[in-house]
Protein backbone atom coordinates (compact mmCIF):
# COMPACT_ATOMS: atom_id res chain seq x y z
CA UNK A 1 -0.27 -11.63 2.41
CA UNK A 2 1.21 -9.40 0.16
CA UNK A 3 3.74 -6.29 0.80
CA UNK A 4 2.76 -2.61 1.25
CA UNK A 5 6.32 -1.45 0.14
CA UNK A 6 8.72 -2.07 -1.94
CA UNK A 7 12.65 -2.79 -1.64
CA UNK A 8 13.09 0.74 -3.65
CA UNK A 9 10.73 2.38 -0.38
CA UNK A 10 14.09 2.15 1.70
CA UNK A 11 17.59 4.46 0.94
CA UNK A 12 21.03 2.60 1.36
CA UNK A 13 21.09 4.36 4.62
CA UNK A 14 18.00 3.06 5.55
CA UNK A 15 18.70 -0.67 4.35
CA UNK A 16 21.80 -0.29 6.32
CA UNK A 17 20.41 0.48 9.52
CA UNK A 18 18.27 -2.45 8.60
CA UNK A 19 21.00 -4.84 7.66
CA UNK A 20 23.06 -4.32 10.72
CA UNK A 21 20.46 -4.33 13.14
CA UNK A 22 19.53 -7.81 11.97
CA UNK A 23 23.71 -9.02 11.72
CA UNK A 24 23.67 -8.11 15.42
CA UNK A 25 20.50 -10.03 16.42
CA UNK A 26 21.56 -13.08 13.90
CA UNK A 27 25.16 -12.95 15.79
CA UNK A 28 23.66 -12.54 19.31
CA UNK A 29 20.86 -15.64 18.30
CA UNK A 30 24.32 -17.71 16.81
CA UNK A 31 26.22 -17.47 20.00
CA UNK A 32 23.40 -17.94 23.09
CA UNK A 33 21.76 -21.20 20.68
CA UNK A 34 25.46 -22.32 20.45
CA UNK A 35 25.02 -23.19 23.99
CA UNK A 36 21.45 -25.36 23.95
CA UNK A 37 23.20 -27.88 21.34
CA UNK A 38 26.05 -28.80 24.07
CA UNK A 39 23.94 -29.20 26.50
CA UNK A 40 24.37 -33.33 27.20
CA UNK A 41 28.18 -32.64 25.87
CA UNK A 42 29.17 -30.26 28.78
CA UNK A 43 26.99 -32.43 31.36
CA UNK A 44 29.58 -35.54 30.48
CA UNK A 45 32.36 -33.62 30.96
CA UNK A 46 31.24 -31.97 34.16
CA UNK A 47 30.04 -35.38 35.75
CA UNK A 48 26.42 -33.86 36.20
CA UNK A 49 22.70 -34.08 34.12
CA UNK A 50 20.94 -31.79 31.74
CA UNK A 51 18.91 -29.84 33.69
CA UNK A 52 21.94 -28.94 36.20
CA UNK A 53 23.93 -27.43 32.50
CA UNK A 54 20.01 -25.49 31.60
CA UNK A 55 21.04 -23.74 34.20
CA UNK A 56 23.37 -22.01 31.89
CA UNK A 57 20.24 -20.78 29.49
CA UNK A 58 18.26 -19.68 32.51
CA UNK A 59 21.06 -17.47 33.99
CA UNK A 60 21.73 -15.89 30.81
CA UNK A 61 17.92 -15.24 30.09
CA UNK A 62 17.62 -13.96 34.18
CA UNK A 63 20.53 -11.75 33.38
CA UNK A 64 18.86 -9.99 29.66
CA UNK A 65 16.49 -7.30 31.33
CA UNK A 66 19.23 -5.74 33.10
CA UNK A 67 21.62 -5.27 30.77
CA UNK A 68 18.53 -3.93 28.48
CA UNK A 69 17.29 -1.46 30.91
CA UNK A 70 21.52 -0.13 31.17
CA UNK A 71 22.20 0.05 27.57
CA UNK A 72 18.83 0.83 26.23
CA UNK A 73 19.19 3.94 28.71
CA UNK A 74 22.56 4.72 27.41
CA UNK A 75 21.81 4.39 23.75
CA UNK A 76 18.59 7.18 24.46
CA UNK A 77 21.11 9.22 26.30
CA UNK A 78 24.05 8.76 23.76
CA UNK A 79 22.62 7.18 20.57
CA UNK A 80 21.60 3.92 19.54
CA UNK A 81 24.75 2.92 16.91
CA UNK A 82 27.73 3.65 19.23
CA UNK A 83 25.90 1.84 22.13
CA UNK A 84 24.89 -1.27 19.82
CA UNK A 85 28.71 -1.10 18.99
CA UNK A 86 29.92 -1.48 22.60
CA UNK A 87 27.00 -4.38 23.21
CA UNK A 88 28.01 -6.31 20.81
CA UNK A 89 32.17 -6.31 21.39
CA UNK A 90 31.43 -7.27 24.98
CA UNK A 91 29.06 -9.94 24.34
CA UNK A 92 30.82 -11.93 21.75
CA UNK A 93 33.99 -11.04 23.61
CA UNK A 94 32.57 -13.48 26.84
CA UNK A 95 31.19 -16.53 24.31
CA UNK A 96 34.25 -16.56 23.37
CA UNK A 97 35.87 -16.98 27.37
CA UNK A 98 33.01 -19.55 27.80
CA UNK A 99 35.67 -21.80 26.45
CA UNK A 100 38.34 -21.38 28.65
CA UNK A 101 35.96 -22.51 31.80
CA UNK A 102 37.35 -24.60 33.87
CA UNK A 103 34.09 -26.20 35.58
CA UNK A 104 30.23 -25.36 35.73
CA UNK A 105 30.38 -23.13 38.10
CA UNK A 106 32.91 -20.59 35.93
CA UNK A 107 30.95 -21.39 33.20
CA UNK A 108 27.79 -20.36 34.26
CA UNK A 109 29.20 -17.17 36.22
CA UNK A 110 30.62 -16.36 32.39
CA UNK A 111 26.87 -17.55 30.70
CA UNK A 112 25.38 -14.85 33.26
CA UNK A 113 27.55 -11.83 32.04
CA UNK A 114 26.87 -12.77 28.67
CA UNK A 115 23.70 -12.50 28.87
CA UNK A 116 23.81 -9.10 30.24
CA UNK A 117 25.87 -8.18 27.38
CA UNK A 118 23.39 -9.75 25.28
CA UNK A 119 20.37 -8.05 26.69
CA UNK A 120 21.13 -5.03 24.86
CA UNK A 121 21.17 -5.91 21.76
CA UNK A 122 17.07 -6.65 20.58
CA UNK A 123 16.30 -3.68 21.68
CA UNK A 124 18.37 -1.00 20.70
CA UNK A 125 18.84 -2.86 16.91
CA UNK A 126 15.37 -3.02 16.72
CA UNK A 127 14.95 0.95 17.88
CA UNK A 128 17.50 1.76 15.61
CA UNK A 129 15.92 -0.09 12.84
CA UNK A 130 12.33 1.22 13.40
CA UNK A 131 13.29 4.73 13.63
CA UNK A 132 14.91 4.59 10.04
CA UNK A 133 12.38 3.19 8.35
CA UNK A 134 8.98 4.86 6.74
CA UNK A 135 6.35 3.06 8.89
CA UNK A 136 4.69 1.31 5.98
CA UNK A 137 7.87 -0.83 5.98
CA UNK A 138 7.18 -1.56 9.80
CA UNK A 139 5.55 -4.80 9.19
CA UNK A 140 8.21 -6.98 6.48
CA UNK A 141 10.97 -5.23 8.68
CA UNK A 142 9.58 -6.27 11.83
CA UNK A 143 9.73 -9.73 10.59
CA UNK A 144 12.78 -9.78 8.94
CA UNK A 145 14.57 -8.44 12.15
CA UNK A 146 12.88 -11.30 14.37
CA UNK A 147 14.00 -13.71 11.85
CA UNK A 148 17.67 -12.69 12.68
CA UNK A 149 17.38 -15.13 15.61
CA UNK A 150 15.75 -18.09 14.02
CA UNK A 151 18.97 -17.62 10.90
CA UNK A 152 21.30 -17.41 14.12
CA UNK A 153 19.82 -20.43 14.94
CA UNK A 154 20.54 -22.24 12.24
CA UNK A 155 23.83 -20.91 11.46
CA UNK A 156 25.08 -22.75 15.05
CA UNK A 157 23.06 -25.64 14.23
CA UNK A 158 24.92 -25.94 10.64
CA UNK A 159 28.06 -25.03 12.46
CA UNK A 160 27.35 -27.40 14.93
CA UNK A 161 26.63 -30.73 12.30
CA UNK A 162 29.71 -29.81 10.34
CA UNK A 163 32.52 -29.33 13.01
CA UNK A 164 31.15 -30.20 16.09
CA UNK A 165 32.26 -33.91 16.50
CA UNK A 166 35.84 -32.44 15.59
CA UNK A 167 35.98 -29.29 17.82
CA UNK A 168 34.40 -30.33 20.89
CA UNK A 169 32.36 -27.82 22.97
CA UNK A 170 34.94 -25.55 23.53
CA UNK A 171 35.70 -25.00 20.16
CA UNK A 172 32.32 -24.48 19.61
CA UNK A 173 32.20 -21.30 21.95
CA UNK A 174 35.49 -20.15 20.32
CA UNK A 175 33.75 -19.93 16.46
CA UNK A 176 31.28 -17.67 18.50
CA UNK A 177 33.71 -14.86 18.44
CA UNK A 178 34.39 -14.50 14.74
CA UNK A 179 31.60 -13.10 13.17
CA UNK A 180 30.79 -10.68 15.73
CA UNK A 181 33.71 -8.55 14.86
CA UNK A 182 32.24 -8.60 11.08
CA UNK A 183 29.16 -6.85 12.44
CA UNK A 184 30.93 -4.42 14.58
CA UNK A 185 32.96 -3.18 11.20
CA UNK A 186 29.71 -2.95 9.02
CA UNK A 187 28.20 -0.92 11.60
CA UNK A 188 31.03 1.62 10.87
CA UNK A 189 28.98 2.61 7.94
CA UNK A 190 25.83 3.01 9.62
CA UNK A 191 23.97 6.41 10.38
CA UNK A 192 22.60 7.29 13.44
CA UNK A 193 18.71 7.01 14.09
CA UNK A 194 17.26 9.73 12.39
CA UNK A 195 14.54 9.79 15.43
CA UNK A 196 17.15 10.41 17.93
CA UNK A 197 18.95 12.80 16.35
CA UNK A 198 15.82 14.61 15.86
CA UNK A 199 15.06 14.36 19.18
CA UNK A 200 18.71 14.70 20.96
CA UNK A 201 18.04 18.26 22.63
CA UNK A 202 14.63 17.18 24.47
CA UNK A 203 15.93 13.69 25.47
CA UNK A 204 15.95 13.50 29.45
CA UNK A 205 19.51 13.93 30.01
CA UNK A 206 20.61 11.35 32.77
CA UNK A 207 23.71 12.13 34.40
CA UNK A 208 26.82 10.00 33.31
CA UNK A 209 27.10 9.45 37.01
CA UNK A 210 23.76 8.22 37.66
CA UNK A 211 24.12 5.77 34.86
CA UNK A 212 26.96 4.42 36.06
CA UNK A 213 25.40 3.71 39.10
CA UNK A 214 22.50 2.13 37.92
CA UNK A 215 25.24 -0.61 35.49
CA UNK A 216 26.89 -0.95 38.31
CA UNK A 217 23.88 -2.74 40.76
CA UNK A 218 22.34 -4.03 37.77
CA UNK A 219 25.28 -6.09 36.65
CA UNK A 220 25.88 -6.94 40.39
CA UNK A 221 22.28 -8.23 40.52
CA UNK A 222 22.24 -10.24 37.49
CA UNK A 223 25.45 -11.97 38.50
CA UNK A 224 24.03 -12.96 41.85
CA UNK A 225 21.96 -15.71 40.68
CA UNK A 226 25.65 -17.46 39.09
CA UNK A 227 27.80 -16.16 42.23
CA UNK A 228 25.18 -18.27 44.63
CA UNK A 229 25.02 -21.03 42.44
CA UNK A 230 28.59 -21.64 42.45
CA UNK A 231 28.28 -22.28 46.17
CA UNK A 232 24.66 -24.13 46.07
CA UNK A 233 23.14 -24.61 43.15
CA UNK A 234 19.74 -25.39 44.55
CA UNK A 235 19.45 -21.75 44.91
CA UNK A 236 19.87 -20.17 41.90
CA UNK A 237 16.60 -20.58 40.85
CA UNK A 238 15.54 -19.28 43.96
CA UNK A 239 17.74 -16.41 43.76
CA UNK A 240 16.54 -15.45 39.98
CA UNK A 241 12.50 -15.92 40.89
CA UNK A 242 12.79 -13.84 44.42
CA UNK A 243 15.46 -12.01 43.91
CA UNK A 244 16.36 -10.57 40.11
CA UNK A 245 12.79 -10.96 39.29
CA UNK A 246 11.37 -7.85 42.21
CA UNK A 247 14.21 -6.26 41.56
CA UNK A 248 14.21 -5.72 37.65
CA UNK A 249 10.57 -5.21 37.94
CA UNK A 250 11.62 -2.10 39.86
CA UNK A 251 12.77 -1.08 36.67
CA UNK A 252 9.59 -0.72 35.33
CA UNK A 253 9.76 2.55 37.84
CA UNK A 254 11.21 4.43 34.79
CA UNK A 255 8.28 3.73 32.66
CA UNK A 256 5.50 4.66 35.52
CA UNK A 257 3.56 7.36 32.94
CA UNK A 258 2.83 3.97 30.75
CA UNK A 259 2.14 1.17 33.50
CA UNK A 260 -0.40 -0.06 31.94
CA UNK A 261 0.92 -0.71 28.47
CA UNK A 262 4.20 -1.66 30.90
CA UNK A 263 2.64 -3.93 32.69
CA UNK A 264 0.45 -5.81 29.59
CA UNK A 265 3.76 -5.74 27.76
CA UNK A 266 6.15 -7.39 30.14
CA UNK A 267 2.71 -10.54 30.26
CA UNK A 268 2.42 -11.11 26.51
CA UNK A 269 6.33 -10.94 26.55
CA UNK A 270 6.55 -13.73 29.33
CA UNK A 271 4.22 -15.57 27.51
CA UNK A 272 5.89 -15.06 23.89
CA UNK A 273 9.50 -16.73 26.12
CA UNK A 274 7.92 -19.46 27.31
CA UNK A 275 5.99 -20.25 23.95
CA UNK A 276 9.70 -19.72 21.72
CA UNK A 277 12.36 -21.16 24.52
CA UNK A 278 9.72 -24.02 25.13
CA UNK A 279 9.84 -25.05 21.15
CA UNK A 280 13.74 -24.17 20.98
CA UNK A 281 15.98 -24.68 24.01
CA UNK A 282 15.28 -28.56 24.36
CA UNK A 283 14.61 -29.47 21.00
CA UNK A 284 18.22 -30.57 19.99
CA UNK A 285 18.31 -32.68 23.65
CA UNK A 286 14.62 -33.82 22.82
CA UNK A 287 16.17 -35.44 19.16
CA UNK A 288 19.70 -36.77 21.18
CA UNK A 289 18.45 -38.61 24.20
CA UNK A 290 14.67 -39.14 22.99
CA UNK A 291 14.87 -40.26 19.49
CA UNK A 292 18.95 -40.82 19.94
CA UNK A 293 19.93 -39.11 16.63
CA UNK A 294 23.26 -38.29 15.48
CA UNK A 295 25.07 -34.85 15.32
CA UNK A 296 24.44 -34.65 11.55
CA UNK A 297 20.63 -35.36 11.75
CA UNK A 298 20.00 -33.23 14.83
CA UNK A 299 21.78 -30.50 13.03
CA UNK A 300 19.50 -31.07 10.00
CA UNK A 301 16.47 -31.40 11.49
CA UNK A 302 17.18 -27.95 12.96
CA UNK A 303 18.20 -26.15 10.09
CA UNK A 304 14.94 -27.06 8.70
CA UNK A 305 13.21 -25.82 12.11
CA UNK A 306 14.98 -22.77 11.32
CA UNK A 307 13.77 -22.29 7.62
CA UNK A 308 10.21 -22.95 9.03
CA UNK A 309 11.02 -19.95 11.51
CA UNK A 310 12.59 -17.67 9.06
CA UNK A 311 9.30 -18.36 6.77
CA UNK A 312 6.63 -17.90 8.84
CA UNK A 313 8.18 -14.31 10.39
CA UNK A 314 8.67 -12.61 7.55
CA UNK A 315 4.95 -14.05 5.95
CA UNK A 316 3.26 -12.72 9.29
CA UNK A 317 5.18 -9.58 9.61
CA UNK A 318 4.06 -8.45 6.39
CA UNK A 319 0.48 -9.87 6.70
CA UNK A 320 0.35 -7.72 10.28
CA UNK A 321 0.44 -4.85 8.14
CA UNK A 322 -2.92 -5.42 6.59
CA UNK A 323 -4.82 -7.18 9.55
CA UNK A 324 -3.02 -5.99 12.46
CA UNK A 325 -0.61 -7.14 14.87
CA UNK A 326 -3.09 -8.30 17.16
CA UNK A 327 -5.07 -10.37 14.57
CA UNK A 328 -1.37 -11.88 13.41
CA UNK A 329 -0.42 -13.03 16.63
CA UNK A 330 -3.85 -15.16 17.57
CA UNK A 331 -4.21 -16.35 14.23
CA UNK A 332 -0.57 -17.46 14.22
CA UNK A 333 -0.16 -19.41 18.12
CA UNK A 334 -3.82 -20.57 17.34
CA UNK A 335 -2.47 -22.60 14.47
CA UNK A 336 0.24 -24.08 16.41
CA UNK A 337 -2.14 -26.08 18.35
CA UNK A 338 -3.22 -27.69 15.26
CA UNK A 339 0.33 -28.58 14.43
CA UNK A 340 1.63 -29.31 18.10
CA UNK A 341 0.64 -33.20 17.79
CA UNK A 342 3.06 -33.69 14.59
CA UNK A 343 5.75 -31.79 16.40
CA UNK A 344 5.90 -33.26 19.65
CA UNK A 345 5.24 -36.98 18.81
CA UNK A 346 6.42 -38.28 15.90
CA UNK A 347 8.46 -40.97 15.60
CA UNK A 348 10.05 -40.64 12.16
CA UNK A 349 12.73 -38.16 10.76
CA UNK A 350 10.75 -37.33 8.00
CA UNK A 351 7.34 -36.37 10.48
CA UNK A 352 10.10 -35.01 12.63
CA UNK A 353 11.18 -32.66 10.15
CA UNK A 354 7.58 -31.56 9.23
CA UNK A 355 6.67 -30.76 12.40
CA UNK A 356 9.93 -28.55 13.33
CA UNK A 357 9.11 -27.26 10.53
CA UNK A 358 5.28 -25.83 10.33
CA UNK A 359 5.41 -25.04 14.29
CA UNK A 360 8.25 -22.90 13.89
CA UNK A 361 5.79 -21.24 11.14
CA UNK A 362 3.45 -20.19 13.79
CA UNK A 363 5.89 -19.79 16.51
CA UNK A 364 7.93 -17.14 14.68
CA UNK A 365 5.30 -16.08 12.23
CA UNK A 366 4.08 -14.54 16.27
CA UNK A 367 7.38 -13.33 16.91
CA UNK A 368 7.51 -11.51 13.88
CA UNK A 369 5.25 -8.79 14.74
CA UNK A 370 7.01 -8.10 17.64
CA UNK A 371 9.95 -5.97 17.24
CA UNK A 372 7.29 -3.53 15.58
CA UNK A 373 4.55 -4.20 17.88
CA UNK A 374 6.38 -3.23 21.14
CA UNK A 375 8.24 -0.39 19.53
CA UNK A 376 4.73 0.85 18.72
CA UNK A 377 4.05 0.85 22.03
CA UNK A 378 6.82 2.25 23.21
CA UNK A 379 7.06 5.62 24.80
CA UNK A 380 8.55 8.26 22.23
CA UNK A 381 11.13 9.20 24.99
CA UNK A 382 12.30 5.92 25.71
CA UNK A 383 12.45 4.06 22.63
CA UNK A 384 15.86 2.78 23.17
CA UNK A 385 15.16 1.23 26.54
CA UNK A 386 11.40 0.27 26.75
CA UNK A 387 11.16 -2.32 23.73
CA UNK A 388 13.97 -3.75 25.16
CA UNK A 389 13.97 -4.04 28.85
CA UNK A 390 10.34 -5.24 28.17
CA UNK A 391 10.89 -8.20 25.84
CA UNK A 392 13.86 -8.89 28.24
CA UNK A 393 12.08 -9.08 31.30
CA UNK A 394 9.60 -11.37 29.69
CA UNK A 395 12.53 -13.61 29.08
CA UNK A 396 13.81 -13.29 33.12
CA UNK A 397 10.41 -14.29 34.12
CA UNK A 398 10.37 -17.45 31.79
CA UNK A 399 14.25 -18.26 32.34
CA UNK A 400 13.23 -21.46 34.27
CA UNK A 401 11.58 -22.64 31.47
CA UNK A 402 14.81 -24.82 30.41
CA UNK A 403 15.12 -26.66 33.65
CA UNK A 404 11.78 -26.91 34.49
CA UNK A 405 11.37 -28.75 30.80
CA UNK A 406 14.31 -30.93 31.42
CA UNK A 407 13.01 -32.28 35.38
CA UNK A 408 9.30 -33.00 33.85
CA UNK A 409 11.35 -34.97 30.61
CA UNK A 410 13.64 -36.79 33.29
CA UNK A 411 11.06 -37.15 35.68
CA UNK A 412 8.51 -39.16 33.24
CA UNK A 413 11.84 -41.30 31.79
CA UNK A 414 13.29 -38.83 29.53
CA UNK A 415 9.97 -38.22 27.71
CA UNK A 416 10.94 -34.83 26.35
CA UNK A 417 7.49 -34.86 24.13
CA UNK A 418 5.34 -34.03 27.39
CA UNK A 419 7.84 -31.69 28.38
CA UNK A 420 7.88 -29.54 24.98
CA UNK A 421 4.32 -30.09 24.17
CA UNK A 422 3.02 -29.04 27.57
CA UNK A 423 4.84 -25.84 27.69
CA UNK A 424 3.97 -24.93 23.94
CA UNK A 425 0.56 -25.59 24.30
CA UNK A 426 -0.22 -23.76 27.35
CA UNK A 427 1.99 -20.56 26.05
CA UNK A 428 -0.36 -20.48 22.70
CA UNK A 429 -3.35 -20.65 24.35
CA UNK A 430 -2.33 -17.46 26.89
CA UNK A 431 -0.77 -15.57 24.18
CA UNK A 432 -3.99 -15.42 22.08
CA UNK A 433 -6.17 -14.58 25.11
CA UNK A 434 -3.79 -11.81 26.36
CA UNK A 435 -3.47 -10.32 22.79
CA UNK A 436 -7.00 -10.55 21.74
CA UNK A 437 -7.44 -8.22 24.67
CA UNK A 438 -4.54 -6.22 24.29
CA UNK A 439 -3.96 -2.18 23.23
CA UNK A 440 -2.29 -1.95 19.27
CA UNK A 441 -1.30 1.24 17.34
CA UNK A 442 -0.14 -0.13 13.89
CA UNK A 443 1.39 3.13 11.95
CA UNK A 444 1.77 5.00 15.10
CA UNK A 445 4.17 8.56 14.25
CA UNK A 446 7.48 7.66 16.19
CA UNK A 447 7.81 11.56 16.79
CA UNK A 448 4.64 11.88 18.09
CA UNK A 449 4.34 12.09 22.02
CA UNK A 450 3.22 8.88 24.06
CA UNK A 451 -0.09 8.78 25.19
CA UNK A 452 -0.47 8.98 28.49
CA UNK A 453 -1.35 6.51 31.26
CA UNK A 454 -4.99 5.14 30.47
CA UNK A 455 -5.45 6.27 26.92
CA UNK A 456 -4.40 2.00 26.15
């Protein structure tokens, strides 16, 4: 699968852009998968079950596109690196309050603005990166930025084997403040896209007004869904799936010239949520109350999950630069079916560990074409906002995945394999379809002009 570039292809200011853009995604990954290893903790303290606490993950996923559409549009109308700045003070700055909540409802209402804080990030890091970067690089860099989530990943499930059984959950949110603030000073050093400030002057200048107004409902919106909930919980879903959902697809509005690449994008990216959250979210409940292993194993288990993830991203990423995105996506999820048996039902730690392992190959050896992939098919104008808001409101539309996983688990006696093996297994099988049939343009010129509607 070998490399088109070299390390030496890439300046310092280009391998900084680079570096930071995949701190902030590795921080932003560390704090939201903080959250899926508490799950059963917080549900004790709180008197309630799983699936009610899920909630948390679904609200923060519901609340991603519309805090991707506000600062994706401020970081095309101001820059991506003082914008990425911003993102990343506020959302680490609210993981950090998740620990002062007093009950479920506060903490979900404070899950819900983080993940409008958090919705930022992926895309404008991955803009930022892309931009920088001589396209031969795309591929390796596209993986090696996805990969920032699956090393996130495993940095909270390391954290949480080591301290968790001494901290508590609240403790655990606290550690989610501190290395934020490292990423926030090494972005001090980092230079401005060159793309952007190429293309400042013909940018469509939104007024500072309008923008305001638009973060205003949008924030208002996303915290509906946790604002209901506090009063009736049956609804949030409800609220998210006929509600947020109509509304943020609005937003595609501001992308009307591409609707069709708009339109295919936001699919695969629903699909690509359901296929990652289904493998990831319930996996640490699926070894606790299915298998009923301890903190240290659980954390083990998915730190080699993790390695598997970090492996098959950057392999794929590169590989997509000689075959294709499209060609690296099927040939990845199609694999996954193969290995979906050993992952879902075995009984051992050592099968266990295999089979987190080689699925997370395929499932983020997928994700790794992504970031370059939809910032491909981005428009040239919008490159801040489009990657973003579209991966994001992929991850709205599959935010029910959690609960929905955990009612089928508790539903057939806490059989978590059906629940993670369904999911998985359906998302692979749409994924290849939809991207076997779907528009590429690998080495695309980032200054070049979009095409326009119907060239796809």
């Amino acid at each position: 699968m070998g490399l088109n570039f070299n390390a030496t292809d890439l300046d310092r200011h280009q391998w900084s852009a680079v570096i930071a853009s995949f701190l902030g995604w590795t921080l932003d990954a560390f704090d939201f998968f903080l959250m899926v290893f508490m799950f059963s903790a917080i549900a004790k303290e709180f008197h309630t079950n799983v699936a009610a606490v899920a909630i948390a993950s679904t609200l923060t996923l519901a609340a991603r596109p519309f805090g991707a559409l506000v600062f994706g549009m401020l970081a095309d109308r101001y820059g991506r690196r003082p914008v990425l700045m911003v993102d990343i003070l506020l959302y680490s700055g609210l993981e950090f309050a998740s620990a002062f909540a007093p009950s479920l409802a506060v903490l979900l209402v404070l899950r819900a603005a983080f993940g409008f804080a958090m919705g930022g990030e992926w895309g404008i890091g991955a803009s930022l990166a892309m931009e920088s970067i001589p396209p031969k690089a795309r591929g390796f860099i596209s993986g090696l930025l996805q990969e920032g989530y699956a090393v996130g990943y495993l940095l909270a499930a390391v954290v949480f084997g080591l301290f968790f059984d001494s901290i508590g959950w609240r403790g655990m949110f606290m550690v989610g403040l501190i290395p934020a603030l490292l990423v926030v000073l090494l972005r001090v050093g980092v230079k401005e896209s060159p793309v952007f400030e190429a293309q400042r002057h013909t940018q469509l200048k939104r007024s500072p007004w309008v923008l305001l107004g638009v973060g205003l409902v949008a924030l208002a919106v996303a915290m509906g869904p946790a604002l209901v909930g506090a009063v009736d919980k049956t609804a949030m879903l409800k609220w998210v799936y006929f509600i947020d959902a109509p509304i943020a697809l609005c937003g595609l509005w501001a992308f009307r010239k591409q609707w069709k690449t708009a339109l295919y994008v936001v699919l695969l990216m629903t699909a690509f949520n359901f296929f990652s959250h289904g493998t990831q979210d319930l996996f640490p409940t699926f070894l606790q109350k299915q298998h009923g292993l301890s903190t240290h194993i659980v954390g083990m288990l998915t730190v080699i999950m993790n390695l598997g993830a970090i492996a098959g991203g950057l392999a794929f990423g590169a590989w997509s630069e000689r075959i294709g995105r499209r060609w690296a996506i099927v040939i990845a999820v199609s694999l996954s079916l193969l290995v979906l048996p050993l992952w879902a039902f075995s009984h051992t730690i050592a099968m266990l560990a295999a089979g987190a392992f080689a699925m997370q190959v395929m499932v983020q050896g997928a994700w790794g074409v992504i970031p370059a992939h939809l910032n491909e098919l981005s428009p040239s104008d919008a490159r801040g906002a489009f990657p973003g808001f579209a991966y994001q409101l992929g991850n709205l539309l599959a935010s029910g995945n959690a609960v929905w996983q955990a009612q089928i688990a508790e539903a057939h006696g806490d059989n978590y394999s059906l629940a993670l093996a369904l999911v998985a297994g359906v998302g692979a099988v749409v994924i290849a379809a939809v991207t076997f049939f779907g528009p590429e343009r690998r080495g695309v010129a980032f200054t070049a002009p979009a095409p326009a509607a119907g060239s796809d």
